[in-house]
N, C-alpha and C. Protein backbone atom coordinates (compact mmCIF):
# COMPACT_ATOMS: atom_id res chain seq x y z
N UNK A 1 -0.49 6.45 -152.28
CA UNK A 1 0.90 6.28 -151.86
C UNK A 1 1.45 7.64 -151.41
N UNK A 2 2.42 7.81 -149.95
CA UNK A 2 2.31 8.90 -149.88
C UNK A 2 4.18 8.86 -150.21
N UNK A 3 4.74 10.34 -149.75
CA UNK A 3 5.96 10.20 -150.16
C UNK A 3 6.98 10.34 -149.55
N UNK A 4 8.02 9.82 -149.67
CA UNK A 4 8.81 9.90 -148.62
C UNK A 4 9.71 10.81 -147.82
N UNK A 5 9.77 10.55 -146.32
CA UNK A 5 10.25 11.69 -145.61
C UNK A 5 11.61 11.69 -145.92
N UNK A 6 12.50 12.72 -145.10
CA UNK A 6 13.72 13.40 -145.38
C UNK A 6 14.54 12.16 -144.68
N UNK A 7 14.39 11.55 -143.83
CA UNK A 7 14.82 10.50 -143.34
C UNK A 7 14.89 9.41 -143.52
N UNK A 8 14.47 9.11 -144.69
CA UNK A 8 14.30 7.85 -145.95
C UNK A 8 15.13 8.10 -146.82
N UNK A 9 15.76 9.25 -146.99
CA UNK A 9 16.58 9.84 -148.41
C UNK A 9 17.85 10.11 -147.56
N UNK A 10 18.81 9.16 -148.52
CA UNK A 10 20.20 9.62 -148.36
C UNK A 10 20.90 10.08 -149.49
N UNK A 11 21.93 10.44 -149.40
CA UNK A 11 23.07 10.90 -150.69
C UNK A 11 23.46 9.34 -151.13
N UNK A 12 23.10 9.20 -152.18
CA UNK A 12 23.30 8.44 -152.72
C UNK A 12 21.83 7.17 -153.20
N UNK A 13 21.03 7.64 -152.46
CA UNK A 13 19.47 6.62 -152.56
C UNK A 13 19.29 6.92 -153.87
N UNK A 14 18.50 6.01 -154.98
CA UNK A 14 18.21 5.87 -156.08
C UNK A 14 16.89 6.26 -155.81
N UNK A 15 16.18 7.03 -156.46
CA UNK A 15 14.84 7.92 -156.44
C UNK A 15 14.04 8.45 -157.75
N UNK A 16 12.78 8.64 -157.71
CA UNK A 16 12.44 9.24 -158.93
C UNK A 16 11.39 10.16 -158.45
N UNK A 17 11.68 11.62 -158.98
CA UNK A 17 11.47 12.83 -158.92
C UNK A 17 10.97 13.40 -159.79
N UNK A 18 10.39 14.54 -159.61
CA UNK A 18 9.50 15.33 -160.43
C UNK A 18 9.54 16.47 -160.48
N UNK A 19 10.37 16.66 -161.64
CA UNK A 19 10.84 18.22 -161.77
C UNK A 19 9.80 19.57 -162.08
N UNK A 20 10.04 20.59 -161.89
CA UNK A 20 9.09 21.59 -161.57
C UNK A 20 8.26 21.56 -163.29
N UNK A 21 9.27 21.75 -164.16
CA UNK A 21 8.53 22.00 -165.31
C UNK A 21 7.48 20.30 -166.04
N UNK A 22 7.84 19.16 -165.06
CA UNK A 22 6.92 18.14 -165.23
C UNK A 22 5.79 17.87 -164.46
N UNK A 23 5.70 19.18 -163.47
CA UNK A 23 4.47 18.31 -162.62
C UNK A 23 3.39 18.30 -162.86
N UNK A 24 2.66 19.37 -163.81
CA UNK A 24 1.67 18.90 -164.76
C UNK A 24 0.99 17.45 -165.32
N UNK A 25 2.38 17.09 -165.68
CA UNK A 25 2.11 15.94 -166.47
C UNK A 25 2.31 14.43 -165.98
N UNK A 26 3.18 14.89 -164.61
CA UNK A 26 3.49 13.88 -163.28
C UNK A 26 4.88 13.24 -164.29
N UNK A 27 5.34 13.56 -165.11
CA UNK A 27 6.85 13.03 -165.90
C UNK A 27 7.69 12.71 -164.80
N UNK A 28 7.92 11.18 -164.48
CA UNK A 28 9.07 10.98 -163.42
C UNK A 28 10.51 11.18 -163.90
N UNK A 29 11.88 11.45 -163.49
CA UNK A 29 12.56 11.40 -163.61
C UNK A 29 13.81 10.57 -162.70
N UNK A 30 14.78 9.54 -162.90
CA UNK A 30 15.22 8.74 -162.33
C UNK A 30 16.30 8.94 -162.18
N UNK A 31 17.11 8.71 -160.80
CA UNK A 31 18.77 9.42 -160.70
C UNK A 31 19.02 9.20 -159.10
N UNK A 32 20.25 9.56 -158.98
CA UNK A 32 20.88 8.94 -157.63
C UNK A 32 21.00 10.47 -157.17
N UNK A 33 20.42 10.52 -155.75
CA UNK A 33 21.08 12.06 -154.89
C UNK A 33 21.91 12.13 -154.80
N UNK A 34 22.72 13.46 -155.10
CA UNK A 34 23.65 14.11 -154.27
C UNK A 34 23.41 14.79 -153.26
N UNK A 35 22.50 15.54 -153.58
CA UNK A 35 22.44 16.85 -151.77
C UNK A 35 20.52 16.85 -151.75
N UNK A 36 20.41 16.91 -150.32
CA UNK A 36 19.25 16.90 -149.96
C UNK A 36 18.92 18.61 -149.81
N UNK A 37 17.78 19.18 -150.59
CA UNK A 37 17.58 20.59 -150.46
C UNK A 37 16.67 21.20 -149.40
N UNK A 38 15.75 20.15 -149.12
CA UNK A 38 14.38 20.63 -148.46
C UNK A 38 14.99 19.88 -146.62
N UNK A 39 14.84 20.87 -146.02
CA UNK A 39 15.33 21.42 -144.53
C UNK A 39 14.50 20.57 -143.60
N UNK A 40 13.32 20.52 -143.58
CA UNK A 40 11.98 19.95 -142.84
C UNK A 40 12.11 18.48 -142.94
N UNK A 41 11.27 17.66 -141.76
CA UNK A 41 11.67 16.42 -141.78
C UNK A 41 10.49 15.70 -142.78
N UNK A 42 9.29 16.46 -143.21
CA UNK A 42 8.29 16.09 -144.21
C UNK A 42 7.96 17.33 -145.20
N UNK A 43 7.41 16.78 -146.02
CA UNK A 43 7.24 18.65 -147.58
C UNK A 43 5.86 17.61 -148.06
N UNK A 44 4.57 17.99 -148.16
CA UNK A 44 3.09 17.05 -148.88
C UNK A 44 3.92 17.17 -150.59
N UNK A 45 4.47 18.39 -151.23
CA UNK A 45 4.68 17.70 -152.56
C UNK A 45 5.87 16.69 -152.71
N UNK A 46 7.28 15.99 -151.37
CA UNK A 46 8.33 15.20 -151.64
C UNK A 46 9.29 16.35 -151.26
N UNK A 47 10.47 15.74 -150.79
CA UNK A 47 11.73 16.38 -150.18
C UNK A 47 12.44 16.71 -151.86
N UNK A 48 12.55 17.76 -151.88
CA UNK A 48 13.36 18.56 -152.68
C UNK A 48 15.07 18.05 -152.44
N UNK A 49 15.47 17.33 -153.95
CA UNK A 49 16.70 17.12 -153.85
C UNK A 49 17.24 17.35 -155.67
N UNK A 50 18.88 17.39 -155.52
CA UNK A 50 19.37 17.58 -156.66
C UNK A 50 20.33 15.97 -156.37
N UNK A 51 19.97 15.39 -158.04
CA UNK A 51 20.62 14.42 -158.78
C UNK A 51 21.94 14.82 -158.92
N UNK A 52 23.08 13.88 -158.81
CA UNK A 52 24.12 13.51 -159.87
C UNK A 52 24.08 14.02 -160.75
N UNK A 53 23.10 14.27 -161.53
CA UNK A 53 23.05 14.84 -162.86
C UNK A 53 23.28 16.39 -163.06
N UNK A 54 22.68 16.87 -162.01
CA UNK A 54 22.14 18.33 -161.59
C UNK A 54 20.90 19.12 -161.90
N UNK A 55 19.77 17.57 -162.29
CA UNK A 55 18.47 18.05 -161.84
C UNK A 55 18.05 18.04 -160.58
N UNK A 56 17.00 19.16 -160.53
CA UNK A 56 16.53 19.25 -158.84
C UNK A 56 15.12 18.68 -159.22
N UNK A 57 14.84 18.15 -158.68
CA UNK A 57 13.21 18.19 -158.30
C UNK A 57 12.25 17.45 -156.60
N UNK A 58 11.16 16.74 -156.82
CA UNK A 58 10.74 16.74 -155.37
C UNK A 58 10.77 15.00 -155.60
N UNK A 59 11.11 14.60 -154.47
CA UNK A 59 10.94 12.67 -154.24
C UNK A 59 10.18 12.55 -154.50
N UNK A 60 9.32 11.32 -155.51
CA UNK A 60 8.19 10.91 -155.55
C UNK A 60 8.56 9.30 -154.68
N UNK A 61 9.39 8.73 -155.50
CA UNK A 61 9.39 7.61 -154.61
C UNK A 61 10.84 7.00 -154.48
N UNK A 62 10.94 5.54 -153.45
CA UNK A 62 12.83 5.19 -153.31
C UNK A 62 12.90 4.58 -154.24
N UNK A 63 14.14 4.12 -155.30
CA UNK A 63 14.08 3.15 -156.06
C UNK A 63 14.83 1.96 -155.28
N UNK A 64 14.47 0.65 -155.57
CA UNK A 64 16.05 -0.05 -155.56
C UNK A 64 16.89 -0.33 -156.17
């Protein structure tokens, strides 16, 4: 499964991400975007975004 581009992700898309200190262990984390970080229209590890919450990490996949 690969992951999704910057153009699949909006402010507000439900997503689960993988924060830097989980990628070891692949620990998903689940949350709604606020701001899209990563500039490029594709990234091989997931578009870098920060949650609502104010974790950052990289898209793994969309939720619904």
């Amino acid at each position: 499964m690969s992951v999704p581009g910057r153009k699949e992700i909006q402010p507000g898309s439900r997503v689960a991400i993988v924060q830097k200190q989980d990628q070891r262990s692949g620990k998903l984390t689940e949350g709604v975007v606020q701001t899209l970080l990563t500039k490029s229209p594709t990234h091989p590890h997931g578009i870098k975004v920060r949650l609502e919450t104010g974790e950052v990490g990289r898209v793994q996949q969309l939720l619904e």
